[in-house]
N, C-alpha and C. Protein backbone atom coordinates (compact mmCIF):
# COMPACT_ATOMS: atom_id res chain seq x y z
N UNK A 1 32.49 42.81 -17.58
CA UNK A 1 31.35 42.81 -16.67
C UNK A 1 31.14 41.38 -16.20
N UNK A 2 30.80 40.89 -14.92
CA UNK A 2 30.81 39.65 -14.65
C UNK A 2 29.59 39.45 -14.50
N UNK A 3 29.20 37.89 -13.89
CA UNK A 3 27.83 37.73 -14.68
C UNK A 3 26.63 38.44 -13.48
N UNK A 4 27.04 38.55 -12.49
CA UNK A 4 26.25 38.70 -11.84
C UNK A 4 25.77 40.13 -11.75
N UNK A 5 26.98 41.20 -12.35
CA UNK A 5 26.71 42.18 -12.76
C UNK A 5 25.59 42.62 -13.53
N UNK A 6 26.01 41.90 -14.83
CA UNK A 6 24.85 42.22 -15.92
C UNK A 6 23.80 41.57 -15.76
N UNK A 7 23.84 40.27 -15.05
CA UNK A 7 22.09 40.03 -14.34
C UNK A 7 21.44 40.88 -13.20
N UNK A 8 22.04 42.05 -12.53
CA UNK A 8 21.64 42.64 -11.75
C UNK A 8 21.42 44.05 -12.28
N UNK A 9 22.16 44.22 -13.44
CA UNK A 9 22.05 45.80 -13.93
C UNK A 9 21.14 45.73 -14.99
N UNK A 10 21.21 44.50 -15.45
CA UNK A 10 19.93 44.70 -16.44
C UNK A 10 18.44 43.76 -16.70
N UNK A 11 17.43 44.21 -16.94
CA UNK A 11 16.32 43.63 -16.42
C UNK A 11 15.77 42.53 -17.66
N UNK A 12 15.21 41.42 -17.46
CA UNK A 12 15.36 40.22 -18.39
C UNK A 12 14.82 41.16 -20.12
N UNK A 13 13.57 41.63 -19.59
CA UNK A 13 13.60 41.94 -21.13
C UNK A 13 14.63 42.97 -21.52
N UNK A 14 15.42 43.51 -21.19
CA UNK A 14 16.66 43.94 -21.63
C UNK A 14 17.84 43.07 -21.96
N UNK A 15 17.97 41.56 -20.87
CA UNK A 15 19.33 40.98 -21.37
C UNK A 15 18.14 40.06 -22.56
N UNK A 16 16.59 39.94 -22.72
CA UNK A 16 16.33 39.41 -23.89
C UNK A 16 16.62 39.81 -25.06
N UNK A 17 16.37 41.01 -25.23
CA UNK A 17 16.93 42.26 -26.62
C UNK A 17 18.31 42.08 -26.64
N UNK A 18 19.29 42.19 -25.43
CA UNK A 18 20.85 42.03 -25.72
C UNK A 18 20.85 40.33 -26.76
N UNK A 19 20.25 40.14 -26.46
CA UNK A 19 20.86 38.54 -26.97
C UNK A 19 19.77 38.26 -28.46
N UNK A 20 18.84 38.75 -28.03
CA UNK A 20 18.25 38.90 -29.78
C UNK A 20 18.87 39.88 -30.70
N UNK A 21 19.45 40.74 -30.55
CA UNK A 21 20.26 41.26 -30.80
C UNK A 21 21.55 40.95 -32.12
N UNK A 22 22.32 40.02 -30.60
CA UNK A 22 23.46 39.59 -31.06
C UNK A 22 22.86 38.45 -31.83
N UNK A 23 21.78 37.69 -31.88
CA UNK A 23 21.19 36.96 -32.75
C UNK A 23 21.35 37.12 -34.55
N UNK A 24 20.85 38.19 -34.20
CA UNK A 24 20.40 39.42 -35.56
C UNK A 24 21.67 39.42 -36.12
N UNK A 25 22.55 39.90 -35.65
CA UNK A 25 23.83 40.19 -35.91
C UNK A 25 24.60 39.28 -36.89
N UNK A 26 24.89 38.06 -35.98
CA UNK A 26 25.41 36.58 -36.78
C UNK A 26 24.62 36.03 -37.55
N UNK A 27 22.99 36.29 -37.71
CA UNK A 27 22.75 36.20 -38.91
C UNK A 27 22.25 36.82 -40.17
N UNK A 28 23.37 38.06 -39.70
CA UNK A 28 22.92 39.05 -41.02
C UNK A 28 23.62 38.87 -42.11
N UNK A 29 24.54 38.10 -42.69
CA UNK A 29 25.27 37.76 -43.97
C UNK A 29 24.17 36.10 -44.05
N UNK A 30 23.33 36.14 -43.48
CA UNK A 30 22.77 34.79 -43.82
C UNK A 30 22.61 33.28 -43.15
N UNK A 31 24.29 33.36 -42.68
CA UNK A 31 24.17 32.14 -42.22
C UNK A 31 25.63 32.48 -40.65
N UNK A 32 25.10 31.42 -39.47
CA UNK A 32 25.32 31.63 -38.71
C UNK A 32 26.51 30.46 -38.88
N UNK A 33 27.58 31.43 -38.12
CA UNK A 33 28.41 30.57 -38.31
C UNK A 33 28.84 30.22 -36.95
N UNK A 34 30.00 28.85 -36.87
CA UNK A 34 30.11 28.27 -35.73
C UNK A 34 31.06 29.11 -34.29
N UNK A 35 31.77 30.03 -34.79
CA UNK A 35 32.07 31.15 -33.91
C UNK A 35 31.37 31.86 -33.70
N UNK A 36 30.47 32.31 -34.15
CA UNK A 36 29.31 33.22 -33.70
C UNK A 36 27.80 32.45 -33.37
N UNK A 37 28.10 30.99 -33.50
CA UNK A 37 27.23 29.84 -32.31
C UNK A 37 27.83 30.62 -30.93
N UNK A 38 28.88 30.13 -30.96
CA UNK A 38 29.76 29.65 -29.64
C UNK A 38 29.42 31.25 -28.93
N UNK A 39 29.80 31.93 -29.26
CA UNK A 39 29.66 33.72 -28.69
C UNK A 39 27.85 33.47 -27.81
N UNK A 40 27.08 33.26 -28.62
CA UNK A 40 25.83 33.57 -28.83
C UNK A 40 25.53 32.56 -27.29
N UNK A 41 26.30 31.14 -27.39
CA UNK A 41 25.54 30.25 -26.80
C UNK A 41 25.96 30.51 -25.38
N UNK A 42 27.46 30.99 -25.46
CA UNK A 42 27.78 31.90 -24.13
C UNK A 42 27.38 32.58 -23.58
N UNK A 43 26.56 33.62 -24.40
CA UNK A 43 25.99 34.44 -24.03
C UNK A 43 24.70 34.48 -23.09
N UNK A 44 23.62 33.43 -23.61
CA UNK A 44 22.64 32.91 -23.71
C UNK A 44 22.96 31.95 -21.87
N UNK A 45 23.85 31.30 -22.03
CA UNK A 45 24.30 30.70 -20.84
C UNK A 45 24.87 31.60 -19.59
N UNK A 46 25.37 32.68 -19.75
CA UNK A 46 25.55 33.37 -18.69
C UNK A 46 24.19 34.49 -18.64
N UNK A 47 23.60 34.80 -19.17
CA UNK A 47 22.57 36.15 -18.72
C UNK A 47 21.37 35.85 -19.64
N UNK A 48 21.05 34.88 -19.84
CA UNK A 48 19.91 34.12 -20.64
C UNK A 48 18.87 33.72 -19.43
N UNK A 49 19.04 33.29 -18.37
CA UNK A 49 17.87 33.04 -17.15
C UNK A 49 17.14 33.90 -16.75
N UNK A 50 15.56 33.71 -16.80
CA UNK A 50 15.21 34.63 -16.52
C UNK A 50 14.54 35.58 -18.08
N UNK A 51 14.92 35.05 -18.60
CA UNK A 51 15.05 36.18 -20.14
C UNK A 51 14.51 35.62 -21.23
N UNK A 52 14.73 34.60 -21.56
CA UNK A 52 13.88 33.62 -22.51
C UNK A 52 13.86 31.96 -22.00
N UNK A 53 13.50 31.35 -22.72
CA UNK A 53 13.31 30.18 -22.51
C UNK A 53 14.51 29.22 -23.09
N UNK A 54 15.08 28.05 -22.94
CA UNK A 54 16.18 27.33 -24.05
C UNK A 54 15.40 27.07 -25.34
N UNK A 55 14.04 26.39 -25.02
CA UNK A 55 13.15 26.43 -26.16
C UNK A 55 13.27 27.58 -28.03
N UNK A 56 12.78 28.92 -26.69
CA UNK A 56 13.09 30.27 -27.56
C UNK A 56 14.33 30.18 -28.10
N UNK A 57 15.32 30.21 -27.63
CA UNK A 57 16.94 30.61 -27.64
C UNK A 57 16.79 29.46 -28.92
N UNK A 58 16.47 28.00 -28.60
CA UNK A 58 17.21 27.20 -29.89
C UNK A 58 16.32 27.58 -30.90
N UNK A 59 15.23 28.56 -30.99
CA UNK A 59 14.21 28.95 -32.23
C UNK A 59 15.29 30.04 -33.07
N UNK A 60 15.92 30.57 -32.27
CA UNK A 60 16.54 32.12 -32.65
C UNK A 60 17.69 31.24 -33.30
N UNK A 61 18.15 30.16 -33.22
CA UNK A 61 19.60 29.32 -33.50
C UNK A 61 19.30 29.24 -35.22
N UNK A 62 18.19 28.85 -35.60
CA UNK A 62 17.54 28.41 -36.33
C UNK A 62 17.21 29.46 -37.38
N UNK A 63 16.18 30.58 -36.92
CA UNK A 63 15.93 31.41 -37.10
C UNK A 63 15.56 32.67 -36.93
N UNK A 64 16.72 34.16 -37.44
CA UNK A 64 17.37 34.99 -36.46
C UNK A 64 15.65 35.26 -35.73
N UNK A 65 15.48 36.16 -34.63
CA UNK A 65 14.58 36.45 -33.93
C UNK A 65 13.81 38.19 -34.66
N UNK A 66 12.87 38.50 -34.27
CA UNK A 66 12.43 39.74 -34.83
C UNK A 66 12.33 40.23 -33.81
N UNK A 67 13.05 41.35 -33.97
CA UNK A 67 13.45 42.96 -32.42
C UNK A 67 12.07 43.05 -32.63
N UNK A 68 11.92 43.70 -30.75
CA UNK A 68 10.50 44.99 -30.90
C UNK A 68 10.88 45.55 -30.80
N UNK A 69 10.43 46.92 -31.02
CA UNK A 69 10.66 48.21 -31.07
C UNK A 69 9.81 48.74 -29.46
């Protein structure tokens, strides 16, 4: 999917959940590791505008984020 795709098909609080998400994910054994930085920060950099803040994003780096339901 290219980027302009998934910024057009999906609406920020949706690519916000995609990426809190994948947050959750890399740090569910605990600790985030530097390949699953790099995934995350890609991620965050292509379909992150619009969706959270860099602020937010380096909080979630730190510590994983809590989904809403």
């Amino acid at each position: 999917m290219s980027e302009s795709t998934a910024n057009d098909s999906l609406t920020p609080a949706q690519r916000r959940t995609l990426i809190a998400m994948w947050c959750r994910v890399a740090w569910a054994d605990g600790v985030l590791h530097s390949v699953e930085l790099d995934v995350i920060v890609n991620l965050f950099e292509r379909i992150g505008a619009g969706a959270l803040t860099a602020e937010e994003f380096e909080m979630w780096i730190f510590e994983p984020p809590e989904l809403e339901e």
